[in-house]
Protein backbone atom coordinates (compact mmCIF):
# COMPACT_ATOMS: atom_id res chain seq x y z
CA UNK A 1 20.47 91.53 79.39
CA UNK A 2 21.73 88.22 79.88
CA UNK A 3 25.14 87.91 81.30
CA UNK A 4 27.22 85.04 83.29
CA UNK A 5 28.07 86.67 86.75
CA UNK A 6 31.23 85.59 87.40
CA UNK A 7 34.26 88.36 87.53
CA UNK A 8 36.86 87.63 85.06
CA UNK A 9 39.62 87.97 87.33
CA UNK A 10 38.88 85.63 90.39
CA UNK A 11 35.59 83.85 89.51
CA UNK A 12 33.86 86.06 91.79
CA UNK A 13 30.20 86.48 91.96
CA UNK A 14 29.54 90.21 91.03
CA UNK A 15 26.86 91.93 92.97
CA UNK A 16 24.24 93.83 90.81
CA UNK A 17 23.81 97.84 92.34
CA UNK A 18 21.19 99.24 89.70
CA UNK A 19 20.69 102.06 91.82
CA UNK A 20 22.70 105.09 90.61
CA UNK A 21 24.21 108.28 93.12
CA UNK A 22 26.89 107.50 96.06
CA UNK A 23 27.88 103.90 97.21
CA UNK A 24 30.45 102.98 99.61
CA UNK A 25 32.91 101.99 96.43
CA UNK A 26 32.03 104.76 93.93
CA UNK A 27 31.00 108.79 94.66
CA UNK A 28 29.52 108.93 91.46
CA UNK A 29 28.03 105.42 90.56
CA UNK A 30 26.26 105.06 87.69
CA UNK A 31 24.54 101.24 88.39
CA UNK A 32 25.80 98.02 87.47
CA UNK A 33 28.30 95.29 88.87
CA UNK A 34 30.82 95.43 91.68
CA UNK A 35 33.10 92.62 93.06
CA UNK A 36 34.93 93.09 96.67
CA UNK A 37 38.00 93.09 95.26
CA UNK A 38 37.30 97.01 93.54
CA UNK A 39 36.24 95.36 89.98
CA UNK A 40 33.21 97.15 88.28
CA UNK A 41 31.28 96.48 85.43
CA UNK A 42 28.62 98.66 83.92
CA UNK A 43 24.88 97.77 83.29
CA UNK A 44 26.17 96.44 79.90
CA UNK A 45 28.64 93.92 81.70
CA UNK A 46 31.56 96.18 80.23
CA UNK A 47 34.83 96.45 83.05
CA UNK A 48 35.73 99.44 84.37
CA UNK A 49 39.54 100.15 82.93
CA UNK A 50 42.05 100.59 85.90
CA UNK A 51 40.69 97.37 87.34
CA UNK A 52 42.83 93.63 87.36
CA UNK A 53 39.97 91.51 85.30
CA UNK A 54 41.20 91.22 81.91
CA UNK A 55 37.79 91.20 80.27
CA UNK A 56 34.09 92.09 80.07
CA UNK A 57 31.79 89.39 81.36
CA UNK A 58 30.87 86.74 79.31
CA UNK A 59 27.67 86.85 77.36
CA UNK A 60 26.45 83.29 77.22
CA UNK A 61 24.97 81.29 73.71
CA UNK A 62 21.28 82.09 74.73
CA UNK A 63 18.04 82.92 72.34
CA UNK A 64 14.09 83.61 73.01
CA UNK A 65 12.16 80.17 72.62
CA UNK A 66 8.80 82.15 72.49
CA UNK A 67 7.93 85.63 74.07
CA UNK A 68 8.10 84.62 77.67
CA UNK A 69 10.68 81.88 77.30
CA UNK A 70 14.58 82.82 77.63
CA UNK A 71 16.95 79.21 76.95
CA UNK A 72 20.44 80.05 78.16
CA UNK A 73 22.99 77.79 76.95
CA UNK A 74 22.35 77.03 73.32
CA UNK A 75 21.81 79.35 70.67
CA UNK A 76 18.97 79.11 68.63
CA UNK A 77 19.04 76.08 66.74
CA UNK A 78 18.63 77.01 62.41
CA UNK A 79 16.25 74.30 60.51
């Protein structure tokens, strides 16, 4: 998953809860991102509806250079 991790509201910095069961912000949490100002986002970066940011979080131009090699950034350049 590659995802920019700012809030779409604010500019925030969304904290990443993977863990799912009871946080102090959600009885029934099921992982992903939270902002202190009640915005969540699911594992796939999607926003909760209900909540003031407008949009999902931006997935960034990105592409594998090799196996173990992620460029964020740029998309994969065609020759």
């Amino acid at each position: 998953m590659v995802l920019e991790a700012v809030c779409t509201h604010l500019s925030c910095a969304p904290k990443f809860y993977p863990e799912l069961g009871t946080t102090d912000f959600d009885a029934h949490w099921q992982g992903g991102f939270f902002v202190l100002s009640w915005i969540k986002f699911d594992l796939a970066g999607r926003v909760y509806s209900g909540v003031p940011a407008p949009t999902n979080l931006t997935v960034p131009p990105h592409y594998y250079e090799t196996e173990d090699v992620l460029v964020i950034g740029k998309d994969e350049e065609v020759t």
